[in-house]
C-alpha atoms as a PDB file:
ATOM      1  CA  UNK A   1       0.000   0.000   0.000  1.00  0.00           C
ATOM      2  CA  UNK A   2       1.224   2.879  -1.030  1.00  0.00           C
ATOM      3  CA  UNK A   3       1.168   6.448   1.519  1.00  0.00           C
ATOM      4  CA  UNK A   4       0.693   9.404   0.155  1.00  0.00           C
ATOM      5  CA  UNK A   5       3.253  11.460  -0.144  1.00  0.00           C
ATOM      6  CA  UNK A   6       3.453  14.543   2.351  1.00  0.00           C
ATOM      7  CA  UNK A   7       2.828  18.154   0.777  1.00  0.00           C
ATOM      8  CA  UNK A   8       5.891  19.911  -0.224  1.00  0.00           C
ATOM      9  CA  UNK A   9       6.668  23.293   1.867  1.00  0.00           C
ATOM     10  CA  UNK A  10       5.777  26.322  -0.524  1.00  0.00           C
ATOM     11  CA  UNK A  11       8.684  29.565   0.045  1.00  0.00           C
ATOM     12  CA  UNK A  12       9.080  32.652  -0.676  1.00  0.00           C
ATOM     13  CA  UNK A  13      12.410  34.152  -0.861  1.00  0.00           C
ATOM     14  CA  UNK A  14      13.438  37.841  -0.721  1.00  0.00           C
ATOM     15  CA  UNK A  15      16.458  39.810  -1.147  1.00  0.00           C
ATOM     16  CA  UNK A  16      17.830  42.300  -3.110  1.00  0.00           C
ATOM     17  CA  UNK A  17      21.979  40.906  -3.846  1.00  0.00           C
ATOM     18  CA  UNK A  18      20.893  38.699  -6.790  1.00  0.00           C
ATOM     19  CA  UNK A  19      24.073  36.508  -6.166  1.00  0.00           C
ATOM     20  CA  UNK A  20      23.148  35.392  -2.299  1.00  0.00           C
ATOM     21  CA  UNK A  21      19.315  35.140  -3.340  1.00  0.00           C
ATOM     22  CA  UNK A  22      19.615  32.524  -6.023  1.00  0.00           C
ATOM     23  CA  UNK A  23      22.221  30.736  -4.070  1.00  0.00           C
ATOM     24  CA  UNK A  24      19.383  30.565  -1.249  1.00  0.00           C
ATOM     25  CA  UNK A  25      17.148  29.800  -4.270  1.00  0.00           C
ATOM     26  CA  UNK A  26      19.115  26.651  -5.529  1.00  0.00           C
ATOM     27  CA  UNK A  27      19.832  25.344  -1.696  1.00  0.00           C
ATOM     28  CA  UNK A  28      16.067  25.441  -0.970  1.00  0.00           C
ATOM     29  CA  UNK A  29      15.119  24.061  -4.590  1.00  0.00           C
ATOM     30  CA  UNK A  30      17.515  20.588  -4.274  1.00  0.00           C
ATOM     31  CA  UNK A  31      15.326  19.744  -1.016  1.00  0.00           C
ATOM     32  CA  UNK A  32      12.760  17.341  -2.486  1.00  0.00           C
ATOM     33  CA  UNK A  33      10.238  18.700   0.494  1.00  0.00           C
ATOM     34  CA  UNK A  34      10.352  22.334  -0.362  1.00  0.00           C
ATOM     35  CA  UNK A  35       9.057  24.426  -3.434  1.00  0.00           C
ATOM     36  CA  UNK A  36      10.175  27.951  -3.957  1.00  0.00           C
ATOM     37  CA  UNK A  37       6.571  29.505  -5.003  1.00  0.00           C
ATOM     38  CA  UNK A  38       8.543  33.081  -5.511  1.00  0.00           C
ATOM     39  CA  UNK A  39      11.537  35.183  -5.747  1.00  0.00           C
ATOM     40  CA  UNK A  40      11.507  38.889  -4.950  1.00  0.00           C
ATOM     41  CA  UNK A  41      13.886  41.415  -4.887  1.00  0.00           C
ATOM     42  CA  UNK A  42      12.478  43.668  -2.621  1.00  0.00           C
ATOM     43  CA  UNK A  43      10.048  44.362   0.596  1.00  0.00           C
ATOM     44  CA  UNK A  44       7.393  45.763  -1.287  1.00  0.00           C
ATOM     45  CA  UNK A  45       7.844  42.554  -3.565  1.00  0.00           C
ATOM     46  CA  UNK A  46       7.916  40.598  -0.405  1.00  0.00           C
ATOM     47  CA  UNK A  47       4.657  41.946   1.185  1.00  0.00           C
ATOM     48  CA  UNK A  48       2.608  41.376  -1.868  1.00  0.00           C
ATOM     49  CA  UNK A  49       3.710  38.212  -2.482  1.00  0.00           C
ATOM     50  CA  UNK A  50       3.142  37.021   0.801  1.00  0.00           C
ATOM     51  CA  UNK A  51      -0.376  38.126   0.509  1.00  0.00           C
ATOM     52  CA  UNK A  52      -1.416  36.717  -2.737  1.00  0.00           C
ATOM     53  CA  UNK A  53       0.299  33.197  -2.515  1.00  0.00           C
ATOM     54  CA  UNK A  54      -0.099  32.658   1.223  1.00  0.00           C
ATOM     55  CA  UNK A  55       3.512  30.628   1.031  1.00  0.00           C
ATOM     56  CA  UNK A  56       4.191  28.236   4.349  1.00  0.00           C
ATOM     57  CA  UNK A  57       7.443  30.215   4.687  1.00  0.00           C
ATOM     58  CA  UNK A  58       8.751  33.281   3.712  1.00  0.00           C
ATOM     59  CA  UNK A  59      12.692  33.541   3.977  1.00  0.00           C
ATOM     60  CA  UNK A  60      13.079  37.658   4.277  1.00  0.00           C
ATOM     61  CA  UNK A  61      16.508  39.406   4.080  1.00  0.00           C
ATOM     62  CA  UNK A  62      16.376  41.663   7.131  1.00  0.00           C
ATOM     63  CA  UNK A  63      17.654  44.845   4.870  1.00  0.00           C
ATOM     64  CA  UNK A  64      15.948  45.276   1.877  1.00  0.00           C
ATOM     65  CA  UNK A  65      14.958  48.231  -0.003  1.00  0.00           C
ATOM     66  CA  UNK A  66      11.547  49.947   0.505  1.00  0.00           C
ATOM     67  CA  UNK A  67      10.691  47.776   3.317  1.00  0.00           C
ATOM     68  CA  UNK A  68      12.796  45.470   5.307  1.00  0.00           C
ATOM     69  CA  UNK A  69      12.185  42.132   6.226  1.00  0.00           C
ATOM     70  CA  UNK A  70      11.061  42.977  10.201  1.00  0.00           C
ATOM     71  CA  UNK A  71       8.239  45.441   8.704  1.00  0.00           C
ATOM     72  CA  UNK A  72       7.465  43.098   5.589  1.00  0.00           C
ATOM     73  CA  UNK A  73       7.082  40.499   8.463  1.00  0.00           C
ATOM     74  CA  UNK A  74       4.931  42.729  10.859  1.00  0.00           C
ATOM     75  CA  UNK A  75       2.305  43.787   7.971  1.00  0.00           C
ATOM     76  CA  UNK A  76       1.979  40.326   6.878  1.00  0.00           C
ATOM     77  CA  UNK A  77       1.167  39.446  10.407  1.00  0.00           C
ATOM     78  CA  UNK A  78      -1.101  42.169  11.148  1.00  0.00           C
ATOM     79  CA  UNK A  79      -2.964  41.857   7.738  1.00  0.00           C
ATOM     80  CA  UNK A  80      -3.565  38.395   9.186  1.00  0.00           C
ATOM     81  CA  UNK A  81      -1.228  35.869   7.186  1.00  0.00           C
ATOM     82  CA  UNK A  82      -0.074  32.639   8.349  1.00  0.00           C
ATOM     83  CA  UNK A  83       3.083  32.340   6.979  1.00  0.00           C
ATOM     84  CA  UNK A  84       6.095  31.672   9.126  1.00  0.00           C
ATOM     85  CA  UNK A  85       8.361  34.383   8.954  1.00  0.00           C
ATOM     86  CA  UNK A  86      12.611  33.847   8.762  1.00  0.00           C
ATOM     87  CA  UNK A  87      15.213  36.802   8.691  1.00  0.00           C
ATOM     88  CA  UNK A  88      18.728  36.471   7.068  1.00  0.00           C
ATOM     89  CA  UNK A  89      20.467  39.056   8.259  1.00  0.00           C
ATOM     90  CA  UNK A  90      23.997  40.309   8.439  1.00  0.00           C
ATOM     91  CA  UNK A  91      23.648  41.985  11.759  1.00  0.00           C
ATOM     92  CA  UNK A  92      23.730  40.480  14.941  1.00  0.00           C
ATOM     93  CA  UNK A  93      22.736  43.313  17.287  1.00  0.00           C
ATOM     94  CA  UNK A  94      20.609  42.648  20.522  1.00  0.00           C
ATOM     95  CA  UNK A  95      18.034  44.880  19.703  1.00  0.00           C
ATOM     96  CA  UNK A  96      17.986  44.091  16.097  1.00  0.00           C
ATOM     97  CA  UNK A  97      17.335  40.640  16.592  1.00  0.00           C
ATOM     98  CA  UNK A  98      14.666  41.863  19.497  1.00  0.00           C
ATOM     99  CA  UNK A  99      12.909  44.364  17.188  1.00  0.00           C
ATOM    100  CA  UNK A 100      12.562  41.541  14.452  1.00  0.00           C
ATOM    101  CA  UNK A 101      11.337  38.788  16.443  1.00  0.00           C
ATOM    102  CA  UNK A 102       8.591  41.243  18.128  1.00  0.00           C
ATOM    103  CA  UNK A 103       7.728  42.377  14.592  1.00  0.00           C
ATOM    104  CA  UNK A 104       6.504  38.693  13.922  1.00  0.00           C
ATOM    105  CA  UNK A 105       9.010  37.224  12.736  1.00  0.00           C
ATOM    106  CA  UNK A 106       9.491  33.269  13.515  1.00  0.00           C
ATOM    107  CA  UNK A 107      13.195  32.657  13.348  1.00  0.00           C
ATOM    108  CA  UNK A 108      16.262  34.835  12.824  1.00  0.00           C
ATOM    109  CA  UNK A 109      19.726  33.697  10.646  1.00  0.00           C
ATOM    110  CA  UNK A 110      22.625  35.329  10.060  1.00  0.00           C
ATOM    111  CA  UNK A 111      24.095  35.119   6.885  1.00  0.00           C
ATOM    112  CA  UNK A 112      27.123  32.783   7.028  1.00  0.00           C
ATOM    113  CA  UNK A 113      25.289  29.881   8.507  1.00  0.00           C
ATOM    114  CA  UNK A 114      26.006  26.912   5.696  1.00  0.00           C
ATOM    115  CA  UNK A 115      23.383  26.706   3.520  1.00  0.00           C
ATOM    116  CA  UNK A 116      22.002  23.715   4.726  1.00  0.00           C
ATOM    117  CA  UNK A 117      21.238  25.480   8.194  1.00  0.00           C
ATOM    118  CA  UNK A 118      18.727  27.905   6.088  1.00  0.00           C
ATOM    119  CA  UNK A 119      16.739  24.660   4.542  1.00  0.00           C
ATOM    120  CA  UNK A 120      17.008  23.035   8.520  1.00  0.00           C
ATOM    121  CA  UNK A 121      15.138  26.617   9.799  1.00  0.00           C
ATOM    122  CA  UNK A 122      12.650  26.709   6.855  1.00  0.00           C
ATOM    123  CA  UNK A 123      11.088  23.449   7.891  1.00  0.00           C
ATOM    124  CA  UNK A 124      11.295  24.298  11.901  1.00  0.00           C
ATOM    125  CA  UNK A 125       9.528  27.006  11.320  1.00  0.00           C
ATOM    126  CA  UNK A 126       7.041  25.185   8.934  1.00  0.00           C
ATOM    127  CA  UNK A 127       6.791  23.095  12.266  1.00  0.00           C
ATOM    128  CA  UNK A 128       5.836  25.979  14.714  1.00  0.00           C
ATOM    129  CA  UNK A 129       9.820  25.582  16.295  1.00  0.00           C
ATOM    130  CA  UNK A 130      11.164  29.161  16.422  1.00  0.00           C
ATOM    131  CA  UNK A 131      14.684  29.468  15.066  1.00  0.00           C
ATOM    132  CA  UNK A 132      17.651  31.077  16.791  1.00  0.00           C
ATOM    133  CA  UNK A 133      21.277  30.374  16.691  1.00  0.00           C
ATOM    134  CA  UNK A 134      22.328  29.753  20.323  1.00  0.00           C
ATOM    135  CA  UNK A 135      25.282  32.466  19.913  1.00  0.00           C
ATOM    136  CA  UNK A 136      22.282  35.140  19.414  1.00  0.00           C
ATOM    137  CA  UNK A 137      20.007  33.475  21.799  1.00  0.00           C
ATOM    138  CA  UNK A 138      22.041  35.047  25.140  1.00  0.00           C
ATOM    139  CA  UNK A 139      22.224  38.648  23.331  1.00  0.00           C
ATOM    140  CA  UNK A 140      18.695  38.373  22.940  1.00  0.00           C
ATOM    141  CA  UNK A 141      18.157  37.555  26.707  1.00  0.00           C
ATOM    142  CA  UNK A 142      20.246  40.269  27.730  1.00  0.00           C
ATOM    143  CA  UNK A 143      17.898  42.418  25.703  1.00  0.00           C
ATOM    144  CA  UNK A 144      14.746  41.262  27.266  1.00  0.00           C
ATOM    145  CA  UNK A 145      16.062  42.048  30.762  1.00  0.00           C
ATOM    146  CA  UNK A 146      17.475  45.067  29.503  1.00  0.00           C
ATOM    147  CA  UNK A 147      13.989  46.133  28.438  1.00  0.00           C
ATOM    148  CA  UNK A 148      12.452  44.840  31.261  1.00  0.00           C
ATOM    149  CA  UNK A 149      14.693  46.852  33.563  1.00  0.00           C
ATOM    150  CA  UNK A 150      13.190  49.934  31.516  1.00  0.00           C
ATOM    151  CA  UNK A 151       9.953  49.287  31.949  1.00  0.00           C
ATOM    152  CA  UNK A 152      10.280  48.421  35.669  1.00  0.00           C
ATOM    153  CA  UNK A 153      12.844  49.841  37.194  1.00  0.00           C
ATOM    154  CA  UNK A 154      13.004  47.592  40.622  1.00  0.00           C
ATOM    155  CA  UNK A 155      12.772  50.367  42.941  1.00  0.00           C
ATOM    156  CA  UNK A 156      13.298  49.494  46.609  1.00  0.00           C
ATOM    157  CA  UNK A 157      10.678  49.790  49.697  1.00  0.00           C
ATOM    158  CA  UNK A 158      12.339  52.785  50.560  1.00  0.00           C
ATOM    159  CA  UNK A 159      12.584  54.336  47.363  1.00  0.00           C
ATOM    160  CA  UNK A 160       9.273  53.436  46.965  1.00  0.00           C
ATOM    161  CA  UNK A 161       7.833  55.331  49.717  1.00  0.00           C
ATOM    162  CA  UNK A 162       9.956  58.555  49.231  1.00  0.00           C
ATOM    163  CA  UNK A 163       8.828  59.021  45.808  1.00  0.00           C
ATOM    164  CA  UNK A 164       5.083  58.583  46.954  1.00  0.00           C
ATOM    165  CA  UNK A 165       5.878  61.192  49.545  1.00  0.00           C
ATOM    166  CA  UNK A 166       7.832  63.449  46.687  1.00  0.00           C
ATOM    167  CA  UNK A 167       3.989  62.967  44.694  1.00  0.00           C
ATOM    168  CA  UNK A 168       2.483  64.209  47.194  1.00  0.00           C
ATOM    169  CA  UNK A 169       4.303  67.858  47.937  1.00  0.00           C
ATOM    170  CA  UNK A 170       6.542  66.983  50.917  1.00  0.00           C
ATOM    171  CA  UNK A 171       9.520  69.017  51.252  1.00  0.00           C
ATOM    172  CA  UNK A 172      13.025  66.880  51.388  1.00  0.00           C
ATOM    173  CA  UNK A 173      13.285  67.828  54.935  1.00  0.00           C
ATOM    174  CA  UNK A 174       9.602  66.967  55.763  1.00  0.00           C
ATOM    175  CA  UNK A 175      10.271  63.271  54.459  1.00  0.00           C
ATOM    176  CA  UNK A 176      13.201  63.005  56.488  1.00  0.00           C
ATOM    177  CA  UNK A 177      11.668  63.466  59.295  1.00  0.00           C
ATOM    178  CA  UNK A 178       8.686  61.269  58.207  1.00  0.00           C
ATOM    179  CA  UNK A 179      11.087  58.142  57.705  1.00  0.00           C
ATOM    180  CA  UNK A 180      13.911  59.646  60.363  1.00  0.00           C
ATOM    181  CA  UNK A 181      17.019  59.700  57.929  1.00  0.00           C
ATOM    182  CA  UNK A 182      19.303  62.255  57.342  1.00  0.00           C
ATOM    183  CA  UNK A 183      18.337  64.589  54.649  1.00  0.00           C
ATOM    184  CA  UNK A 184      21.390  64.198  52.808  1.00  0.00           C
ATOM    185  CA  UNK A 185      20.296  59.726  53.076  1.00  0.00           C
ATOM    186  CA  UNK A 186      16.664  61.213  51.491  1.00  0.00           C
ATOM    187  CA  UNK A 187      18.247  63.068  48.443  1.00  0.00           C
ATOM    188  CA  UNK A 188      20.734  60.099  47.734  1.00  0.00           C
ATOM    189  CA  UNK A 189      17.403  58.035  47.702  1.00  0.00           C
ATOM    190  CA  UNK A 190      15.859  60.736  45.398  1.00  0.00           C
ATOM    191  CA  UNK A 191      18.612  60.787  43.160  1.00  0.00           C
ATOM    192  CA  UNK A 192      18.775  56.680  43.077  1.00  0.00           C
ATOM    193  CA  UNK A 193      15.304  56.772  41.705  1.00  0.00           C
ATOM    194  CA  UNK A 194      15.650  59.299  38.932  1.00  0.00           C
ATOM    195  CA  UNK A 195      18.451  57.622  37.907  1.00  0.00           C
ATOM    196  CA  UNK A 196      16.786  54.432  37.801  1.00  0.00           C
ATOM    197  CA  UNK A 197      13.444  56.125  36.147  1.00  0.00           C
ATOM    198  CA  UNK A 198      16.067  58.068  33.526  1.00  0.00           C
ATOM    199  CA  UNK A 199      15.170  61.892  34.803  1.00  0.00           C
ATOM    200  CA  UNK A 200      16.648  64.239  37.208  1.00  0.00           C
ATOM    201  CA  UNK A 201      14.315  66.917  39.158  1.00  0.00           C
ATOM    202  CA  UNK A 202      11.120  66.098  41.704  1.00  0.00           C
ATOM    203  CA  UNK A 203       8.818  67.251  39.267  1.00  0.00           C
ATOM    204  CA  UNK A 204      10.493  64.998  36.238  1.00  0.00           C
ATOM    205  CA  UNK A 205      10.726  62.057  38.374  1.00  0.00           C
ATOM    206  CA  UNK A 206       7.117  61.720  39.589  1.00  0.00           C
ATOM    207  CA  UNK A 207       5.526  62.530  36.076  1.00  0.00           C
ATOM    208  CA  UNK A 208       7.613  58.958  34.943  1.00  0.00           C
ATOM    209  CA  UNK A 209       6.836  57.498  37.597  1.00  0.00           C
ATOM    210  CA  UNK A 210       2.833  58.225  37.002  1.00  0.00           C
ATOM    211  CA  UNK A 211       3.745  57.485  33.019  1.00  0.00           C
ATOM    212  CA  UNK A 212       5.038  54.234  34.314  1.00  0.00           C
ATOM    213  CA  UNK A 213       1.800  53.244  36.330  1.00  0.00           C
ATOM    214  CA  UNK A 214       4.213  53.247  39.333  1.00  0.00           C
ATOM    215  CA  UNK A 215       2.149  56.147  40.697  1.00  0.00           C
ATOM    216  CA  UNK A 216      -1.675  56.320  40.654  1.00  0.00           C
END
């Protein structure tokens, strides 16, 4: 009996140096399970593409003219398209790799991984596995607690309660003697959270911290 044979993975390929994009072309074409549906040059290319043949995978160079792969990838996803999303990129910066993975994208490559790594991520991704070298993987963690930080900016008990006290108009030496320290210990507290929150000045300090949701 014979089993039928398993749909081949339809691609889309885009990027504008003809030389690297047929290479990719040929690599992905000798895999009996995948079929290159289309070639494109550029994002603009890319985005329509996507959105008339609905490929399983879309393999986006992340610079690209008119739009690059992390926006080509966050349209597709926001005009609702199902297609798995892969960046080959040449740069291997924290937040680069950050921006494009929030932008929808499903896996991120850098561009001297052999050419059988890029045929290995096109069917992971095909899969639902997200793709990411493990040499990008701790940059990429770094950049999640580096954002995180931003957003939250662990401020002590102490901190905490001065700043509260700052919202509400008390003087520096009315909150030292509120929480009996030193007014010189209060201002280094002060000057701890506005460093923390990215400001200097009372009045800068508790309009982030009420931008933050830290105040009410």
């Amino acid at each position: 009996m014979n089993s039928t044979p398993r749909p081949r993975i339809r691609v889309l390929i885009a990027d504008d140096h003809p030389v690297y994009r047929n290479g990719v072309c040929r690599e992905l074409e000798s895999d009996d399970g995948l079929d290159v549906v289309r070639v494109c040059q550029d994002g603009k290319e890319a985005l329509s593409g996507i959105m008339e043949d609905q490929p399983d995978v879309a393999v986006l160079d992340h610079r690209m003219p008119g739009l690059d792969g992390a926006q080509v990838a966050r349209s597709a996803v926001e005009s609702g398209s199902s297609t798995k999303m892969l960046i080959l990129s040449a740069f291997t910066e924290n937040s680069t790799v950050y921006q494009a993975l929030r932008d929808g994208a499903w896996g991120y490559l850098t561009k001297d991984v052999e050419p059988y790594e890029i045929v290995q991520a096109v069917k992971a991704c095909h899969q639902g596995d997200p793709v990411l070298p493990p040499r990008l993987t701790a940059g990429l963690i770094s950049e999640i607690r580096s954002r995180t930080e931003i957003r939250d900016p662990h401020l002590t008990q102490r901190e905490t309660e001065i700043l509260k006290m700052l919202a509400s108009g008390m003087s520096t030496p009315d909150i030292a003697r509120s929480v009996y320290l030193a007014p010189s210990t209060v201002k280094t507290h002060i000057q701890h959270v506005c460093d923390k929150l990215g400001v200097s000045g009372r009045a800068a300090v508790v309009a982030e911290a009420m931008r933050r949701g830290i105040l009410d």
